[in-house]
C-alpha atoms as a PDB file:
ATOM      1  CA  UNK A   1       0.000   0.000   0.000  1.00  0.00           C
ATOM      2  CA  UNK A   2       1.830   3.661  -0.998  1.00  0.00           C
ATOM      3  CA  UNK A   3      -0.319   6.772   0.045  1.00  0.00           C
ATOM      4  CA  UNK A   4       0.712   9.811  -1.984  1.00  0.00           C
ATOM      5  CA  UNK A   5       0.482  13.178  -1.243  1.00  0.00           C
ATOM      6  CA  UNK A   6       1.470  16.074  -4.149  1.00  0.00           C
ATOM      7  CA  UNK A   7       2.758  19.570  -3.580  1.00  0.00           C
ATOM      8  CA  UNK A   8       4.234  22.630  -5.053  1.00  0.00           C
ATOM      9  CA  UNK A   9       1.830  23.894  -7.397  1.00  0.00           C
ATOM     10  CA  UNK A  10       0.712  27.005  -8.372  1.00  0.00           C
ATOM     11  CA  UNK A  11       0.411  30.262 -10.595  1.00  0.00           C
ATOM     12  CA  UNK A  12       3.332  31.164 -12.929  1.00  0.00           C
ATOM     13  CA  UNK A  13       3.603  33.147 -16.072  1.00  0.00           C
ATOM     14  CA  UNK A  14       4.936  31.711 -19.248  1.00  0.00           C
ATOM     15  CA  UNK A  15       8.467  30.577 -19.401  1.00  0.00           C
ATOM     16  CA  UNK A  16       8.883  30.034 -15.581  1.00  0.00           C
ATOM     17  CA  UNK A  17       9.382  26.826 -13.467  1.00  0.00           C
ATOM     18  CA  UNK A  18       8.314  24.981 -11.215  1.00  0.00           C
ATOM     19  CA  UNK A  19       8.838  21.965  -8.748  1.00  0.00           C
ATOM     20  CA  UNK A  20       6.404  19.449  -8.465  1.00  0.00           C
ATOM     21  CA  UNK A  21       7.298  17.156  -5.101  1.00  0.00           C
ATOM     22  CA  UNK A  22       5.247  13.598  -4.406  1.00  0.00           C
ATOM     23  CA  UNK A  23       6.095  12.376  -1.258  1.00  0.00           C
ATOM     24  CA  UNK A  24       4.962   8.822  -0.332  1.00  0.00           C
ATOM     25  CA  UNK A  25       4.314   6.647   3.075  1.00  0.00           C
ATOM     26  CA  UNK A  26       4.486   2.870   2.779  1.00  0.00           C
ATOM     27  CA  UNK A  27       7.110   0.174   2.776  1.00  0.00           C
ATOM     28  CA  UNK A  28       6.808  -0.501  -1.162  1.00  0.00           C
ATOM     29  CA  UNK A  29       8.082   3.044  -2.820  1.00  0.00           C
ATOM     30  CA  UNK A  30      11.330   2.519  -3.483  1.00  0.00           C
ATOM     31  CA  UNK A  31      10.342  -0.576  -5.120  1.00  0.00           C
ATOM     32  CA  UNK A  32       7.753   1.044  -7.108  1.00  0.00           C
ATOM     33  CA  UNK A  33       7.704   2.666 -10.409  1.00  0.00           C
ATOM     34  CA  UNK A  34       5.980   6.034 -10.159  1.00  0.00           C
ATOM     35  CA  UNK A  35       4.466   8.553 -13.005  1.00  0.00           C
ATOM     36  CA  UNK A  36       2.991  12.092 -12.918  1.00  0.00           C
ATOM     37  CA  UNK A  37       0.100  12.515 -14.904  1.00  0.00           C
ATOM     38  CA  UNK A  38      -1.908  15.940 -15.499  1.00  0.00           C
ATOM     39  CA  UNK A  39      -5.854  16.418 -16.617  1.00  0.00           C
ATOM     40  CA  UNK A  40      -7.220  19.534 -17.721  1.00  0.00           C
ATOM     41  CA  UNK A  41     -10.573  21.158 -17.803  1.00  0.00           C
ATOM     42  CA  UNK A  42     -13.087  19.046 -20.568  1.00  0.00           C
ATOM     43  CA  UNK A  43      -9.641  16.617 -21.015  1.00  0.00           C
ATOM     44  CA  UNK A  44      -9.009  13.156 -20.280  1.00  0.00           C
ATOM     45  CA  UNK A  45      -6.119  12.605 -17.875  1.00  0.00           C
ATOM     46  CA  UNK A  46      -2.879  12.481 -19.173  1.00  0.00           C
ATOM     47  CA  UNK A  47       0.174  10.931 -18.755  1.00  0.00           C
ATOM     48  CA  UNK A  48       3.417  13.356 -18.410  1.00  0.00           C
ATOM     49  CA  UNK A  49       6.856  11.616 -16.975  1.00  0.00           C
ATOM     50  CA  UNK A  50       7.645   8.121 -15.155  1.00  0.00           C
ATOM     51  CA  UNK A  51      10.409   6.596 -13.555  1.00  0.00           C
ATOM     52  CA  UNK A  52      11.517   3.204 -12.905  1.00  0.00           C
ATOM     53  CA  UNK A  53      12.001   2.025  -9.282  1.00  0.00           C
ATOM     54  CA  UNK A  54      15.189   2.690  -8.966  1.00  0.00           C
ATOM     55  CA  UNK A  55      15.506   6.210 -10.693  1.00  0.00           C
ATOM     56  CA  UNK A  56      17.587   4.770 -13.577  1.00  0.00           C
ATOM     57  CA  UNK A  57      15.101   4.754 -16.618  1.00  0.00           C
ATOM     58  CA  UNK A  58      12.526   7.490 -16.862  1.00  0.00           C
ATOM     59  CA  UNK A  59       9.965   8.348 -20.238  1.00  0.00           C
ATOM     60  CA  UNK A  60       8.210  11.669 -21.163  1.00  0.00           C
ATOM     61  CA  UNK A  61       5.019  12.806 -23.449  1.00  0.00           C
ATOM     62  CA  UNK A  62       6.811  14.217 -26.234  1.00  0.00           C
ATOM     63  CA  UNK A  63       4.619  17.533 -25.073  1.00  0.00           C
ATOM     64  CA  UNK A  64       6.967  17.869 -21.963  1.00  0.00           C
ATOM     65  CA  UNK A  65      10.513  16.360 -23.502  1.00  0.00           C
ATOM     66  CA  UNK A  66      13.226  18.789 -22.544  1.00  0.00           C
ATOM     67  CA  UNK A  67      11.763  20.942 -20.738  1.00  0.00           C
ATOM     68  CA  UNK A  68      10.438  18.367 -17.470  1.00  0.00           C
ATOM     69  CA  UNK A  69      12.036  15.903 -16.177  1.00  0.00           C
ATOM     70  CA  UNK A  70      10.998  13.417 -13.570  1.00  0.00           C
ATOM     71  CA  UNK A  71      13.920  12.145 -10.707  1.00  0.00           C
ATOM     72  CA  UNK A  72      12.682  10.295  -7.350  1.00  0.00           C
ATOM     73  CA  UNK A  73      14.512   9.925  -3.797  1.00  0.00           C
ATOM     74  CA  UNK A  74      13.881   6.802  -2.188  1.00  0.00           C
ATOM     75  CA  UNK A  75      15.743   7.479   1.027  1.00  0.00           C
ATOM     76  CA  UNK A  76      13.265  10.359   1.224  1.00  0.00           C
ATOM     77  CA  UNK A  77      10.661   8.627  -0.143  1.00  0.00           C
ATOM     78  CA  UNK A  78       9.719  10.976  -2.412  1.00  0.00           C
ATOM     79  CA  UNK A  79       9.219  12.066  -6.135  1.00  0.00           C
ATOM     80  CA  UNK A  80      10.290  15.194  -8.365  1.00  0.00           C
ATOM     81  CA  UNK A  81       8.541  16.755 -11.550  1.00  0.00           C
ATOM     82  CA  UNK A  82      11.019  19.822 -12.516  1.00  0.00           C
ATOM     83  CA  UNK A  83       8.849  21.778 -15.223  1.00  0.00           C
ATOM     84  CA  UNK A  84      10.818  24.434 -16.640  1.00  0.00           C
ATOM     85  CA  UNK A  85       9.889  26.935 -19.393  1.00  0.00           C
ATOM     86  CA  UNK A  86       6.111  26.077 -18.453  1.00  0.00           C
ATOM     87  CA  UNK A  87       3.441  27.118 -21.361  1.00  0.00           C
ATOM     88  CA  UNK A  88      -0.462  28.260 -20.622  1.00  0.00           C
ATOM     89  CA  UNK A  89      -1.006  24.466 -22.325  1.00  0.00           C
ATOM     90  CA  UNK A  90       0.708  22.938 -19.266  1.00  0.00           C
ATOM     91  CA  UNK A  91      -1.855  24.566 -17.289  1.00  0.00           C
ATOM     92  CA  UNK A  92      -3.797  21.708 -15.544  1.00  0.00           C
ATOM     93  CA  UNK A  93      -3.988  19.619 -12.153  1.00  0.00           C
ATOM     94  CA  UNK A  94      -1.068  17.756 -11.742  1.00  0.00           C
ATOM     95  CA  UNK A  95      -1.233  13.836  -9.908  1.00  0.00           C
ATOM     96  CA  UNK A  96       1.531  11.524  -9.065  1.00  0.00           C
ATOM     97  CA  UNK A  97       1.033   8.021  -9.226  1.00  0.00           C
ATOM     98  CA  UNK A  98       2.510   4.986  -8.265  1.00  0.00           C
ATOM     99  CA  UNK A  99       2.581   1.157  -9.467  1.00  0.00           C
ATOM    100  CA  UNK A 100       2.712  -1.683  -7.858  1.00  0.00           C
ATOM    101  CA  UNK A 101       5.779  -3.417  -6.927  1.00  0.00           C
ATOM    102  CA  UNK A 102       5.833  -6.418  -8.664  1.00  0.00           C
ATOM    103  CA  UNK A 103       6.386  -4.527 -11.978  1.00  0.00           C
ATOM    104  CA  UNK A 104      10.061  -2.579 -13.276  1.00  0.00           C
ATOM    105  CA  UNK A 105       8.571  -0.412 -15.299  1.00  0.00           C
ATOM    106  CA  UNK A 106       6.005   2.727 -15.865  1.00  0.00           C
ATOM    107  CA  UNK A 107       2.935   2.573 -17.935  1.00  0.00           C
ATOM    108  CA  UNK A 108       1.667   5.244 -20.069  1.00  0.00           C
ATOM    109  CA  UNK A 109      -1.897   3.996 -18.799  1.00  0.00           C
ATOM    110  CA  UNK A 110      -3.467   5.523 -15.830  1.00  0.00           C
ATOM    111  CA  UNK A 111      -5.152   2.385 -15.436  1.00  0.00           C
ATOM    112  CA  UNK A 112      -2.228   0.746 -14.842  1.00  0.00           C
ATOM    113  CA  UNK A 113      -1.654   2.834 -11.764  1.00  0.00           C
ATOM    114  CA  UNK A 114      -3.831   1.562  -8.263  1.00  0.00           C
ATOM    115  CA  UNK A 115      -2.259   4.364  -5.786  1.00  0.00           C
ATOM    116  CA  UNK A 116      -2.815   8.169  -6.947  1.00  0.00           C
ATOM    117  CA  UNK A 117      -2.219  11.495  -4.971  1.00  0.00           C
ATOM    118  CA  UNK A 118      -5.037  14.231  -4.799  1.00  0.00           C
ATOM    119  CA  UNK A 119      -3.776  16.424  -7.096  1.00  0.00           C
ATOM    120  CA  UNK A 120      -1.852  19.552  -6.842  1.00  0.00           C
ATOM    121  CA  UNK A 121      -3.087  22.956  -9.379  1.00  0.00           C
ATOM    122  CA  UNK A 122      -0.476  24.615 -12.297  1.00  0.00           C
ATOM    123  CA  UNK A 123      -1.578  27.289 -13.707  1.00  0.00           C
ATOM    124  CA  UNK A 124       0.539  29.108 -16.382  1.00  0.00           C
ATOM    125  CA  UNK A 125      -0.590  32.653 -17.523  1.00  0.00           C
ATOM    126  CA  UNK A 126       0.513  34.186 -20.757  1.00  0.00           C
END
């Protein structure tokens, strides 16, 4: 069982950053790959970045390549979205998400993710 709990959102203007933190309680994080996913008004949910268990293989929506990138801190039990050079299109609620452990990698599929956070808001004005 991983409870998740996101933080660090908020309003930014075009071509700022922002940190996105996911921190976790339960014995199976570091043993489970995680993902961030975002959803928008009148949008389905999306999926943004993941990263393996152990931090060494992560993935991106092309949408975000190069300018987020996903990292994780198992000692701390926690997960990082850095979102740099943020766009009004990246403006949406923002979820982390984890998998179980008996799998290596992420999944592009939000089904394929039983524990989710509550969200956290980015907004990006122009």
């Amino acid at each position: 069982q991983v409870q998740l709990v996101e933080s660090g959102g908020g309003l930014v203007q075009a071509g700022d950053s922002l940190r996105l933190s996911c921190a976790a309680s339960g014995r199976t994080f570091s043993s489970s790959p995680m993902g961030w996913f975002r959803q928008a008004p009148g949008k389905e949910r999306e999926f943004v970045a993941g990263i393996n268990w152990s931090g060494g293989r992560s993935t991106y929506a092309d949408s975000v390549k190069g300018r987020f990138t996903i990292s994780r801190d198992n000692a701390k039990n926690t997960a990082y979205l850095q979102m740099n050079s943020l766009k009004p299109e990246d403006t949406a609620v923002y979820y982390c998400a984890a998998r179980t452990a008996s799998y290596y990698s992420t999944s592009y599929s939000p089904q394929d993710y039983p524990y989710w956070g509550q969200g956290t808001q980015v907004t990006v004005s122009s």
